[in-house]
C-alpha atoms as a PDB file:
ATOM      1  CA  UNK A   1     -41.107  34.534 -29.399  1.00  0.00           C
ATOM      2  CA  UNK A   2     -42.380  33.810 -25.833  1.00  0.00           C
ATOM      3  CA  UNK A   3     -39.828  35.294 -23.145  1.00  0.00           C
ATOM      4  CA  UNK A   4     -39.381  32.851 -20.231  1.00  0.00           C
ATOM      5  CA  UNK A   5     -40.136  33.815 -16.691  1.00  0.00           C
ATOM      6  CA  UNK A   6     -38.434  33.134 -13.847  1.00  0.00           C
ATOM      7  CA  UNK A   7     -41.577  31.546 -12.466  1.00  0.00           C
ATOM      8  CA  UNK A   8     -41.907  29.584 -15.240  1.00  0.00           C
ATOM      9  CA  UNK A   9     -38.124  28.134 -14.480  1.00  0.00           C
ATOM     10  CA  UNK A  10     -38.773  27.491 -11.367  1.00  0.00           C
ATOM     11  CA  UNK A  11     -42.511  25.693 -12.390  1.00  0.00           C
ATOM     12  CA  UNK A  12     -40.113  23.878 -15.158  1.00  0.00           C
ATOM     13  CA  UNK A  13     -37.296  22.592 -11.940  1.00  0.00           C
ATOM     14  CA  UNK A  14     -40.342  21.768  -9.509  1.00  0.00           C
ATOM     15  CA  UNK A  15     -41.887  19.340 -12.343  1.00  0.00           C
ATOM     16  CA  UNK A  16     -38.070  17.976 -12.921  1.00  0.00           C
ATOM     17  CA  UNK A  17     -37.548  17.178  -8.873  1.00  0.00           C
ATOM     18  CA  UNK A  18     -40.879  16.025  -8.508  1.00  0.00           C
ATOM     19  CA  UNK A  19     -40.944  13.410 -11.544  1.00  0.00           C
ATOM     20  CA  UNK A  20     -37.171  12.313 -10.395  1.00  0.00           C
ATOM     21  CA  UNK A  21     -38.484  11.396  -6.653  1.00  0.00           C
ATOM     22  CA  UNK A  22     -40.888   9.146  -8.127  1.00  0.00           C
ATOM     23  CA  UNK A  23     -38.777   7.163 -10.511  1.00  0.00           C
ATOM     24  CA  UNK A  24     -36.305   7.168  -7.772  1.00  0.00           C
ATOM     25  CA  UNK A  25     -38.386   4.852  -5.655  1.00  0.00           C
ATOM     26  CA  UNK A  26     -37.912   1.901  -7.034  1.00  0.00           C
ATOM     27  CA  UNK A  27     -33.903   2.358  -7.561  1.00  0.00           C
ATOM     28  CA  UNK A  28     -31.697  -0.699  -5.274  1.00  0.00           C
ATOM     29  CA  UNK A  29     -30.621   1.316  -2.275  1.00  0.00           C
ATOM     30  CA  UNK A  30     -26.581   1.063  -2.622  1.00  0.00           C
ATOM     31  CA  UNK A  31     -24.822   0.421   0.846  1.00  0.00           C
ATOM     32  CA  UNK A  32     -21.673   2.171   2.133  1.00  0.00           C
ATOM     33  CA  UNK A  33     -19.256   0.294   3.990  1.00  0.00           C
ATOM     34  CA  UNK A  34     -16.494   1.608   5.781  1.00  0.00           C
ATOM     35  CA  UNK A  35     -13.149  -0.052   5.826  1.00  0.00           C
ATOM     36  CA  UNK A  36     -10.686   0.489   8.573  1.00  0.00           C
ATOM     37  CA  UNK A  37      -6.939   0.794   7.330  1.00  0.00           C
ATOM     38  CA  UNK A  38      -4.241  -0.213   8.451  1.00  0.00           C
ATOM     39  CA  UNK A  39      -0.226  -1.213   7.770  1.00  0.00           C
ATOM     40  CA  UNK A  40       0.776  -4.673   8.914  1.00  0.00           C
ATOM     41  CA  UNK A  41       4.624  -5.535  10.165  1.00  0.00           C
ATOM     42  CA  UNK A  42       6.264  -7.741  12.089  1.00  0.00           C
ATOM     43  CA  UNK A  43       7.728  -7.220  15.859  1.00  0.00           C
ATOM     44  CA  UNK A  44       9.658 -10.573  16.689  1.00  0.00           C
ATOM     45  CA  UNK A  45       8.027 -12.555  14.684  1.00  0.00           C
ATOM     46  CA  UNK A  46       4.585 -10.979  15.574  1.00  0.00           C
ATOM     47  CA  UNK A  47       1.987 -10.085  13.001  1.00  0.00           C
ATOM     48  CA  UNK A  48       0.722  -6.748  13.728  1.00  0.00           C
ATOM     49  CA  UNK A  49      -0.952  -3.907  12.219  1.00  0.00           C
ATOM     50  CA  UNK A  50      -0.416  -0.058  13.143  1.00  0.00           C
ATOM     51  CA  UNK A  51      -4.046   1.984  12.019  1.00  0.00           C
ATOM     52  CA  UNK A  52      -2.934   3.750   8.516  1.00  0.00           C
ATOM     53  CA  UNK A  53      -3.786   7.694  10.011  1.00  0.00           C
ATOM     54  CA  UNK A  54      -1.169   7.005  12.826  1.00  0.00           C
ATOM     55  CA  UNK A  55       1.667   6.233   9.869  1.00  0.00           C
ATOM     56  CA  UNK A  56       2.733   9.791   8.299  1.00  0.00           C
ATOM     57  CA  UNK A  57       5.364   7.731   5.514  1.00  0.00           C
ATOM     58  CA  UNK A  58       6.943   4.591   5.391  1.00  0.00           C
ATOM     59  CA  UNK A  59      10.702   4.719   3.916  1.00  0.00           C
ATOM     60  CA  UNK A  60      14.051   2.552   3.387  1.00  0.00           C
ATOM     61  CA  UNK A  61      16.392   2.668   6.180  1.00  0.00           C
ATOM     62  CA  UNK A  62      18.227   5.596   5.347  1.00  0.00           C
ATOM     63  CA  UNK A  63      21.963   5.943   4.624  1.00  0.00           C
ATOM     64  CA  UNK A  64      23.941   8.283   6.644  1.00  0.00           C
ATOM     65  CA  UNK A  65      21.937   7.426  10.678  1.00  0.00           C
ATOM     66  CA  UNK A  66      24.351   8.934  12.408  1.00  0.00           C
ATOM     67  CA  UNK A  67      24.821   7.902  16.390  1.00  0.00           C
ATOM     68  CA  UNK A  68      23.736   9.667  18.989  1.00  0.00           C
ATOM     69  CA  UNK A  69      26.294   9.266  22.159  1.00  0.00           C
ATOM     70  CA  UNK A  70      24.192   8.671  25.479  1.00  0.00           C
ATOM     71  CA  UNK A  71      21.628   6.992  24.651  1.00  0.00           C
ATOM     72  CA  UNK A  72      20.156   4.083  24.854  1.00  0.00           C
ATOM     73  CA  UNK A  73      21.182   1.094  22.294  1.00  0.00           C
ATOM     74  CA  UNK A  74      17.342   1.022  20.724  1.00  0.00           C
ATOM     75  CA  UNK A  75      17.777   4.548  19.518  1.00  0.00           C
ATOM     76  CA  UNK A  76      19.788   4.250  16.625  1.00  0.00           C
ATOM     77  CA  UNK A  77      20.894   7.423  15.853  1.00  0.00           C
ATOM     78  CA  UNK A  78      19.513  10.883  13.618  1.00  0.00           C
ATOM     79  CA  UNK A  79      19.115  10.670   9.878  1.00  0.00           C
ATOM     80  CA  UNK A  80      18.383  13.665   7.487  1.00  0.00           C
ATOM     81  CA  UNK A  81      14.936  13.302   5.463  1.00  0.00           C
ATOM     82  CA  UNK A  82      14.925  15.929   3.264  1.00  0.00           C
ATOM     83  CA  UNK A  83      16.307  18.429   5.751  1.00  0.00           C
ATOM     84  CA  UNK A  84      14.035  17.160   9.034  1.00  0.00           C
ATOM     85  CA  UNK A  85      16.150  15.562  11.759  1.00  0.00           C
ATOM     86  CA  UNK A  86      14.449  12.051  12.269  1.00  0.00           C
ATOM     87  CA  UNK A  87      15.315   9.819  14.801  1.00  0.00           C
ATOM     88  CA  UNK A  88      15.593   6.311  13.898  1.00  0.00           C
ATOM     89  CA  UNK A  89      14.413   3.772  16.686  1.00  0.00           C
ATOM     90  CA  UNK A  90      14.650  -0.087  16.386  1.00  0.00           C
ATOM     91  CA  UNK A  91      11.091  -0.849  17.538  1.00  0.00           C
ATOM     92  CA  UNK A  92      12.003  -4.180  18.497  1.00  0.00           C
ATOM     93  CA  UNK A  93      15.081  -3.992  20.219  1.00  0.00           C
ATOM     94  CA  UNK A  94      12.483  -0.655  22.264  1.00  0.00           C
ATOM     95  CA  UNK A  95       9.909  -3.799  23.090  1.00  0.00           C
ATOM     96  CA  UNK A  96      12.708  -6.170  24.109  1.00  0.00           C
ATOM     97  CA  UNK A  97      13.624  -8.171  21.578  1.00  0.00           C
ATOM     98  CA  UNK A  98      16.841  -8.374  19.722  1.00  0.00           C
ATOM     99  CA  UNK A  99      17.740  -5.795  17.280  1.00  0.00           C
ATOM    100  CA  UNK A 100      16.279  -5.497  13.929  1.00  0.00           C
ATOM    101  CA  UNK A 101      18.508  -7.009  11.287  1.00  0.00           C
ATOM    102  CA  UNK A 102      18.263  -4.320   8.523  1.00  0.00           C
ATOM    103  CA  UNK A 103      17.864  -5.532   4.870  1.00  0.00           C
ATOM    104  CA  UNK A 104      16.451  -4.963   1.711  1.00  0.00           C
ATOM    105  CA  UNK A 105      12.659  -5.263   3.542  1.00  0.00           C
ATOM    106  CA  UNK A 106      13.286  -3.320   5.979  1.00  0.00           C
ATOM    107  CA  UNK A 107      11.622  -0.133   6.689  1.00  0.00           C
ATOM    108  CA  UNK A 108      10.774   2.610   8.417  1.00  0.00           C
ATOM    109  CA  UNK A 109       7.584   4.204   9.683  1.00  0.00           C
ATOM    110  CA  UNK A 110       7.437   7.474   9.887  1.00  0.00           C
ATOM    111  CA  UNK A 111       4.976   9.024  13.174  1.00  0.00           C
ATOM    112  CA  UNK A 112       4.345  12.452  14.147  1.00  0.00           C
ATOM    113  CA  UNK A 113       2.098  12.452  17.219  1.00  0.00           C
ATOM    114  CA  UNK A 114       1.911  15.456  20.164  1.00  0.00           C
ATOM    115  CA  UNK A 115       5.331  16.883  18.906  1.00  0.00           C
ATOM    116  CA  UNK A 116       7.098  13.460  18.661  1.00  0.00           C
ATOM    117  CA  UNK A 117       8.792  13.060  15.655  1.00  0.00           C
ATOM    118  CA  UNK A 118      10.311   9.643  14.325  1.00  0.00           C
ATOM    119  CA  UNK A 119      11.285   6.806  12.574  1.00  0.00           C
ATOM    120  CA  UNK A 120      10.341   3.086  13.842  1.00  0.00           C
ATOM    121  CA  UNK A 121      12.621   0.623  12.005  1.00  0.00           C
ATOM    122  CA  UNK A 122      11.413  -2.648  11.274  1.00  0.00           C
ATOM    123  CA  UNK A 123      12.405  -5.648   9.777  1.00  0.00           C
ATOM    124  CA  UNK A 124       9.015  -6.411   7.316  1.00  0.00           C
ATOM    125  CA  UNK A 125       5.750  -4.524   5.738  1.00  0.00           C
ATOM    126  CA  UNK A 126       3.209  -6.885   4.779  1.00  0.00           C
ATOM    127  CA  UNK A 127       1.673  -3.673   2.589  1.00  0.00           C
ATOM    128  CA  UNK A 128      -1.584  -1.859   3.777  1.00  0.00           C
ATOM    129  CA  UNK A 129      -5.030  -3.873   3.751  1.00  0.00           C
ATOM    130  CA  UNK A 130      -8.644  -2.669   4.660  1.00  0.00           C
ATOM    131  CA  UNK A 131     -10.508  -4.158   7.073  1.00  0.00           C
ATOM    132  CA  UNK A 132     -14.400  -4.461   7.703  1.00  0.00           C
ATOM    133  CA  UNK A 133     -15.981  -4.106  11.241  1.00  0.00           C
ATOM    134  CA  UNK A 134     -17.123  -7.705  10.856  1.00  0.00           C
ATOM    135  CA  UNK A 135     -13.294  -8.664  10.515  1.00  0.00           C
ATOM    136  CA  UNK A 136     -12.861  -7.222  14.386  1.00  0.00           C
ATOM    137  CA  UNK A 137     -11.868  -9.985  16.937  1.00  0.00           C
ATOM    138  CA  UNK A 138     -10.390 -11.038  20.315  1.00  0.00           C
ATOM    139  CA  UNK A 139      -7.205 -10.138  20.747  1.00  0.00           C
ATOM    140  CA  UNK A 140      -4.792 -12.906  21.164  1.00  0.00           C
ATOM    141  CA  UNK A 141      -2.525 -13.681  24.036  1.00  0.00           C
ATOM    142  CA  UNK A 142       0.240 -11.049  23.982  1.00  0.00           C
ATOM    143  CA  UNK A 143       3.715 -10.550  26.266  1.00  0.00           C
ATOM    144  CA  UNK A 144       2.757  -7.345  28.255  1.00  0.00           C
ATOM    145  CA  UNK A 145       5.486  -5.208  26.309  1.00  0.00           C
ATOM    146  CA  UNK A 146       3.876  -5.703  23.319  1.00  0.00           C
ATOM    147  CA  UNK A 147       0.363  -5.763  24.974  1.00  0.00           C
ATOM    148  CA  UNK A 148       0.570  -2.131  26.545  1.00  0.00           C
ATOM    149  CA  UNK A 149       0.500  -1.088  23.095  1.00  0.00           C
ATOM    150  CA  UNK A 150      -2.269  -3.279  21.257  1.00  0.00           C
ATOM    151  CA  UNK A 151      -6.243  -1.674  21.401  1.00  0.00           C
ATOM    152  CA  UNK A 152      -7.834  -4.038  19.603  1.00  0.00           C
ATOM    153  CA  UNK A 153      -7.582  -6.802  16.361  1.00  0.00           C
ATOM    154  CA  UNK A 154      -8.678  -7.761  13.117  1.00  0.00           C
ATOM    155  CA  UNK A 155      -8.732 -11.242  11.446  1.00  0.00           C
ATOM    156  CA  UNK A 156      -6.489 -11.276   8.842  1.00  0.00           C
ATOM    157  CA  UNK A 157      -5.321 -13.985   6.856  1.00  0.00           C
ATOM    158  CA  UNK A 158      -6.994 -16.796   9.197  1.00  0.00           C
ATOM    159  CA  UNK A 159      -5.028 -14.560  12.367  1.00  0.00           C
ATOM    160  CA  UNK A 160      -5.811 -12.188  14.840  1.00  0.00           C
ATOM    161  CA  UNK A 161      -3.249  -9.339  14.261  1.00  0.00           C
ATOM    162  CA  UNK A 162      -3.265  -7.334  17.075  1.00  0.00           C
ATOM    163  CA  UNK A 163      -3.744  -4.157  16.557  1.00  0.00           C
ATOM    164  CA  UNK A 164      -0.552  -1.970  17.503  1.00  0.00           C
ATOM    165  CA  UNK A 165      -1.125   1.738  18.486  1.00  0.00           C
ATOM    166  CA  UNK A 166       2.125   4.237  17.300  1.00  0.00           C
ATOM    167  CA  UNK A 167       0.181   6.932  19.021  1.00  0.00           C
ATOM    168  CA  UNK A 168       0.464   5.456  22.392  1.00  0.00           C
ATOM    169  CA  UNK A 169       3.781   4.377  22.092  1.00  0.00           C
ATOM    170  CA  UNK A 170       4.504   8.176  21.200  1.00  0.00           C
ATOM    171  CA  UNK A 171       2.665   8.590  24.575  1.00  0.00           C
ATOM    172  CA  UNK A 172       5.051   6.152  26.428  1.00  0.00           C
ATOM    173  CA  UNK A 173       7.132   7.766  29.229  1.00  0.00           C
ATOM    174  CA  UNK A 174       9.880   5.157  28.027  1.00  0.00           C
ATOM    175  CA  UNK A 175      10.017   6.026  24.697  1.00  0.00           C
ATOM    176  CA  UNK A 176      10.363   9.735  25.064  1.00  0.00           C
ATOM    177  CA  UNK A 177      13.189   9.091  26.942  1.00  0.00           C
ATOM    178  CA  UNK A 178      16.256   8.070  25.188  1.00  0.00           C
ATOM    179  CA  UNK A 179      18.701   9.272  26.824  1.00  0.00           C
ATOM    180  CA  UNK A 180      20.843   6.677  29.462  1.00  0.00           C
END
């Protein structure tokens, strides 16, 4: 018996690489795309989307919100998610419209941005859908409350859905404020 050395191993791996590189050549080249994600919901009647990494969970409006006195009518009141405090906001009674009217489809996305904490109720998810940089557009004409909010849009179901920041609503002077 012949004992192997370890320059013959590494003669043995150097003949492996090199013989692999040059069947290699001729493989197809596979190419990556990236998808942007996001979660798409209605405000008023709007189709938007909110990018997926800014949405920490999306629930059921919770039983048990209980009011907050003194504050303003968008703010909802504090629910208990698995012992977190979470305060549940109508988004679209915050934006201007009329209040969210909460049923089975309603829901609530969860945001946790610079130390703000909460729950943005409502009225419709879509789901979640990927999106290719190709899909990017123009983004449509929008009222200015909703507009503040919006960096950008994808085509989506023969739409531009604007695309709807939660981190810069978290950001919003107006929204941190609750209080009357």
């Amino acid at each position: 018996m012949t004992e192997t050395t370890s320059a013959d191993l590494l003669h043995l791996l150097q003949d492996i690489e090199n013989r692999s590189q040059r069947n290699a050549a001729g493989l197809p080249q596979q190419k990556t795309q990236q998808y942007w994600e996001a979660v798409l919901f209605n405000i008023s009647g709007l189709g938007v989307m909110a990018p997926l990494q800014e949405v920490k969970e999306i629930l059921n409006y919770p039983d048990g919100v209980t009011r907050v006195p003194g504050t303003q009518s968008w703010l909802l009141g504090m629910a208990n998610i698995r012992g977190n405090l979470l305060p549940i906001i109508d988004l679209q009674q915050f934006l201007g419209g009329v209040p969210v009217v909460i049923g089975r489809r309603s829901r609530v996305l969860v945001i946790n941005h610079q130390g703000i904490y909460a729950g943005l109720l409502v009225g419709d998810v879509q789901g979640m859908r990927h999106f290719l940089d190709e899909q990017r557009t123009g983004v449509p004409a929008l009222p200015e409350h909703i507009r503040q909010f919006v960096h950008g849009a994808y085509e989506a179901e023969g739409a531009a859905r604007p695309v709807f920041s939660l981190n810069l609503l978290a950001e919003n002077t107006e929204f941190r404020v609750a209080s009357l």
